[in-house]
Protein backbone atom coordinates (compact mmCIF):
# COMPACT_ATOMS: atom_id res chain seq x y z
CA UNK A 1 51.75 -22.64 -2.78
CA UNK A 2 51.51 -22.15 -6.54
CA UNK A 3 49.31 -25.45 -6.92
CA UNK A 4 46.94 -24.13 -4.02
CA UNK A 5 46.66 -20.57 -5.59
CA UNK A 6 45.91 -22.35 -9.25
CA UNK A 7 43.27 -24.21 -7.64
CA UNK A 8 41.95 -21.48 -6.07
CA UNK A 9 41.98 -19.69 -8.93
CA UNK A 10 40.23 -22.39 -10.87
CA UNK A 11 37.19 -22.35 -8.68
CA UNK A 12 36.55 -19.15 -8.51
CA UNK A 13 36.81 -18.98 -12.17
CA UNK A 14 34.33 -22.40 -12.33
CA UNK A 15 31.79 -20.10 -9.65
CA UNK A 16 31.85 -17.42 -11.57
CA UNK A 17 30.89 -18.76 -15.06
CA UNK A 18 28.39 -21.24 -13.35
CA UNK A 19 26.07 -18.93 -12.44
CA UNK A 20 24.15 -17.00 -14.73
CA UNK A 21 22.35 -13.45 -14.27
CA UNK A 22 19.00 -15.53 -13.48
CA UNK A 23 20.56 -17.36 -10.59
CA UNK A 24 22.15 -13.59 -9.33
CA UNK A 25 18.32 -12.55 -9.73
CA UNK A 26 16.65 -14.79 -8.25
CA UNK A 27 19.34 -13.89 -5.38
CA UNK A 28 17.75 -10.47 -5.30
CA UNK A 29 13.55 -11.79 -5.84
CA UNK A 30 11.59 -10.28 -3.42
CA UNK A 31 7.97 -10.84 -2.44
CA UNK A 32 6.03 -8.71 -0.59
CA UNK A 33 2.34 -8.19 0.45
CA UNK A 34 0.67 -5.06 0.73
CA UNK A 35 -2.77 -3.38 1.61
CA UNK A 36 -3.66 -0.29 0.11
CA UNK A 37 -6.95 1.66 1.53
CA UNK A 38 -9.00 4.41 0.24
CA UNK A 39 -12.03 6.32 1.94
CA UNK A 40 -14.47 8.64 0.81
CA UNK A 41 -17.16 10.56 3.03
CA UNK A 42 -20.41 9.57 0.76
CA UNK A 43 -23.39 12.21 1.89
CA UNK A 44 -26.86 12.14 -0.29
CA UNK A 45 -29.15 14.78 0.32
CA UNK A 46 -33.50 14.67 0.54
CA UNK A 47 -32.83 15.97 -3.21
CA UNK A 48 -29.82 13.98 -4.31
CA UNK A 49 -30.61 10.70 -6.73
CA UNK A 50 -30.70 7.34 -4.52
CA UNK A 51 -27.51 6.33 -6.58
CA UNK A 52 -23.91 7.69 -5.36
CA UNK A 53 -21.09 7.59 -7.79
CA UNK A 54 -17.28 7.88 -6.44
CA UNK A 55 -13.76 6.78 -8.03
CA UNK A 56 -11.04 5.22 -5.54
CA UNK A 57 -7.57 5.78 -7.40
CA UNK A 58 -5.08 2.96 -5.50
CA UNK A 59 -1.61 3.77 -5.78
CA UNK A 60 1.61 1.36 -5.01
CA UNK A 61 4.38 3.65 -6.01
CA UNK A 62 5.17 4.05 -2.37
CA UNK A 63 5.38 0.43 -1.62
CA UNK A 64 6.92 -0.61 -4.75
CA UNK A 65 9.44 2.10 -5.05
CA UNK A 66 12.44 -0.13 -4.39
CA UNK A 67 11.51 -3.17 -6.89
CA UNK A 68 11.83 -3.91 -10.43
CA UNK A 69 8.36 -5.33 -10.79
CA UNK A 70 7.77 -8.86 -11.76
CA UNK A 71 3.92 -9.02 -11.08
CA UNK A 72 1.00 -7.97 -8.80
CA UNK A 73 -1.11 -11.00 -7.62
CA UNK A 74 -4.51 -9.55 -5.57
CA UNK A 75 -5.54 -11.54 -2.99
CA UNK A 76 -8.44 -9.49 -1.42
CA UNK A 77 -11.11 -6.66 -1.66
CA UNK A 78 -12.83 -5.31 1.00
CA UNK A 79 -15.21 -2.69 1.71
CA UNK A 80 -16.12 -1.33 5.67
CA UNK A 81 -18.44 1.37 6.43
CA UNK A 82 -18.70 3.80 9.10
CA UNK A 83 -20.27 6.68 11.12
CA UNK A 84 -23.43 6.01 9.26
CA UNK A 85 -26.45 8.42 9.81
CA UNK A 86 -29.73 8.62 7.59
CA UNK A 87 -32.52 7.11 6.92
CA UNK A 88 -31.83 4.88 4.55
CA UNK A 89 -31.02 1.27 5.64
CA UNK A 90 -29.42 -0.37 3.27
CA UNK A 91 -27.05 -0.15 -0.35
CA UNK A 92 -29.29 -2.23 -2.54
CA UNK A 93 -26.62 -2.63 -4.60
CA UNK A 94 -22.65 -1.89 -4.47
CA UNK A 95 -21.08 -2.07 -7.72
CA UNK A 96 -17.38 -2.02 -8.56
CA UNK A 97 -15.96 -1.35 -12.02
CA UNK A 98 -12.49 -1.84 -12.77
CA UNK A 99 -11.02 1.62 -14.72
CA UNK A 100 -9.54 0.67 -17.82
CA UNK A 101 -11.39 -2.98 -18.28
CA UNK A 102 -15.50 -3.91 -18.51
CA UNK A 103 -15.28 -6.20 -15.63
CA UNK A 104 -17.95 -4.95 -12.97
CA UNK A 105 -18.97 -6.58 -9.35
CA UNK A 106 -21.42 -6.12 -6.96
CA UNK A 107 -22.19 -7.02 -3.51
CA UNK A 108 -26.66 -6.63 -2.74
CA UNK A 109 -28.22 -5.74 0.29
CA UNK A 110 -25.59 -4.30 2.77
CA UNK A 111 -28.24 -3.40 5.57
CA UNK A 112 -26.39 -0.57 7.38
CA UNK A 113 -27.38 -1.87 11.13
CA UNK A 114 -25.58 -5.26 10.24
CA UNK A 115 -22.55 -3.29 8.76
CA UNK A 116 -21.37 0.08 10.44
CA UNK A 117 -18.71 0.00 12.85
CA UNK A 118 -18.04 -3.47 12.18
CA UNK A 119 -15.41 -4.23 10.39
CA UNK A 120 -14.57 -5.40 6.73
CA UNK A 121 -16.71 -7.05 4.22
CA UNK A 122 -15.18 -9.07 1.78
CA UNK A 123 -16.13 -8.81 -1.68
CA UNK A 124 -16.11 -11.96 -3.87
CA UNK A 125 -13.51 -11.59 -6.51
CA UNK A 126 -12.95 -14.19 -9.38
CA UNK A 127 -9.92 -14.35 -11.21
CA UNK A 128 -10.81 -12.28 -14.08
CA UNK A 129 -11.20 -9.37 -11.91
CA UNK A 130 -7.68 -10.28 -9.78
CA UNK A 131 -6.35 -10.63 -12.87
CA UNK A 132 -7.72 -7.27 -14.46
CA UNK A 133 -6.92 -5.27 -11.38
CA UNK A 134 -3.38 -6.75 -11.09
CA UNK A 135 -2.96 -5.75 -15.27
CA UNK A 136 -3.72 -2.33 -14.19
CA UNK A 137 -1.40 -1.58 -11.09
CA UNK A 138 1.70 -3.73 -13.33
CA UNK A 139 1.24 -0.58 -16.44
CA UNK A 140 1.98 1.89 -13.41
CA UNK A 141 1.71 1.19 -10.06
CA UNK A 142 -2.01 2.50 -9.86
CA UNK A 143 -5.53 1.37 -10.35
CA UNK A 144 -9.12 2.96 -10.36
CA UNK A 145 -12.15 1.34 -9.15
CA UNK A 146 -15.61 3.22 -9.95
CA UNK A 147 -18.09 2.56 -7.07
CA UNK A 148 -21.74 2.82 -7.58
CA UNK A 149 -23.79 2.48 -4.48
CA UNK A 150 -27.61 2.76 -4.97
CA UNK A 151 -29.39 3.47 -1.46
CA UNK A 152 -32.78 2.71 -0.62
CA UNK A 153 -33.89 5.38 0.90
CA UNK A 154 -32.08 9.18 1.50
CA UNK A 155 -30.99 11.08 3.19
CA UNK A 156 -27.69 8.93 3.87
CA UNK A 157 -24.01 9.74 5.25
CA UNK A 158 -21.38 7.61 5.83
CA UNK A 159 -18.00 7.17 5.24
CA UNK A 160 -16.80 4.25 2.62
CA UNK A 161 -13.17 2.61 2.55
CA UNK A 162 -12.07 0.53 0.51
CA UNK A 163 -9.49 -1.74 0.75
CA UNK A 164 -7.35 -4.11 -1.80
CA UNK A 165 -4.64 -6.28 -0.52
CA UNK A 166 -2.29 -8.62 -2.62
CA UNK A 167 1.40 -9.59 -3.46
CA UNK A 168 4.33 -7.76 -5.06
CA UNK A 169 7.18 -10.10 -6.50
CA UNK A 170 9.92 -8.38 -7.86
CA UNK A 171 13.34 -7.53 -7.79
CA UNK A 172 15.51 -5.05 -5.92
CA UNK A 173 16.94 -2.33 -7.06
CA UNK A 174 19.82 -0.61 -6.32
C-alpha cells in the first residue's frame, strides 16, 4: 500500500512540475468571432454640401468582457444601405478613415437603385488597414472610423450601417 501511495505520489508530483503556466494557458485560450454594427440616419438637405461627414465609434467591451486579450484579427468590413429617398443616385465616393492612423479607403460609385434594401457590400480591406483597425480595438476595446460620403446629387436620405467582423483570441478570466 505504501509503494502504491509513493508512486502515486510521484506522479502527481512529475504532472505537476511538467506543466508550465503556458501549457495551463493555453488550457484556458479562447477564440471567438464577433460582428459589431453601427448605423447612422444620413439626411442632406437642397442646401446642405453634396459631401456627408459621420464617425462610427465600434465598441467590443461587451463581447470581450470575459477575456484577457491576446489579439484582434479583422476579417471583414461591410457597408448596407437602406430606406433610401432623394434624388441623388449614387455616393460618388465612400471614404473610410481609420481614427487614430492615416490609412483611408474608399469604395466609388455605389448607385443607390443597385444597393438599397439589398444587403451588404463588402469593402476591400488590405492588411494595413486590418492591421490598423485591429491596433486600435487591442489599446481599448474600441475603434472609430470617419465616413465621408460625397453624393451626386441632393436632396438624399438614407440610413448607413456599418459593419466590421473579425476574431478575438484570448484568455479567460476568472
Amino acid at each position: 500500500m505504501k509503494s502504491i501511495l509513493k508512486s502515486f505520489a510521484a506522479a502527481a508530483l512529475l504532472i505537476t512540475t511538467a506543466c508550465s503556466s503556458d501549457d495551463v494557458e493555453d488550457l484556458v485560450t479562447t477564440t471567438i468571432t464577433t460582428s459589431l454594427t453601427e448605423e447612422a440616419h444620413i439626411t442632406v438637405g437642397e442646401t446642405d454640401p453634396l459631401e456627408y461627414s459621420e464617425s462610427f465609434t465600434f465598441d467590443a467591451s461587451a463581447a470581450v468582457a470575459n477575456l484577457k486579450i491576446d489579439n484582434y484579427e479583422i476579417t471583414k468590413l461591410t457597408i448596407a444601405i437602406s430606406n433610401y429617398t432623394g434624388l441623388a443616385t449614387e455616393i460618388s465616393k465612400l471614404t473610410f478613415s481609420i481614427e487614430g492612423t492615416n490609412l483611408e479607403r474608399g469604395i466609388e460609385n455605389i448607385d443607390f437603385a443597385s444597393y438599397n434594401n439589398k444587403g451588404p457590400i463588402e469593402v476591400q480591406i488590405d492588411d494595413n488597414v486590418q492591421t490598423a483597425i485591429a491596433g486600435e480595438f487591442t489599446k481599448n476595446n474600441k475603434t472609430t472610423l470617419n465616413v465621408t460620403a460625397a453624393l451626386d446629387d441632393k436632396p438624399a436620405d438614407f440610413d448607413l450601417k456599418i459593419t466590421i467582423e473579425g476574431k478575438v483570441k484570448g484568455s479567460l478570466m476568472k
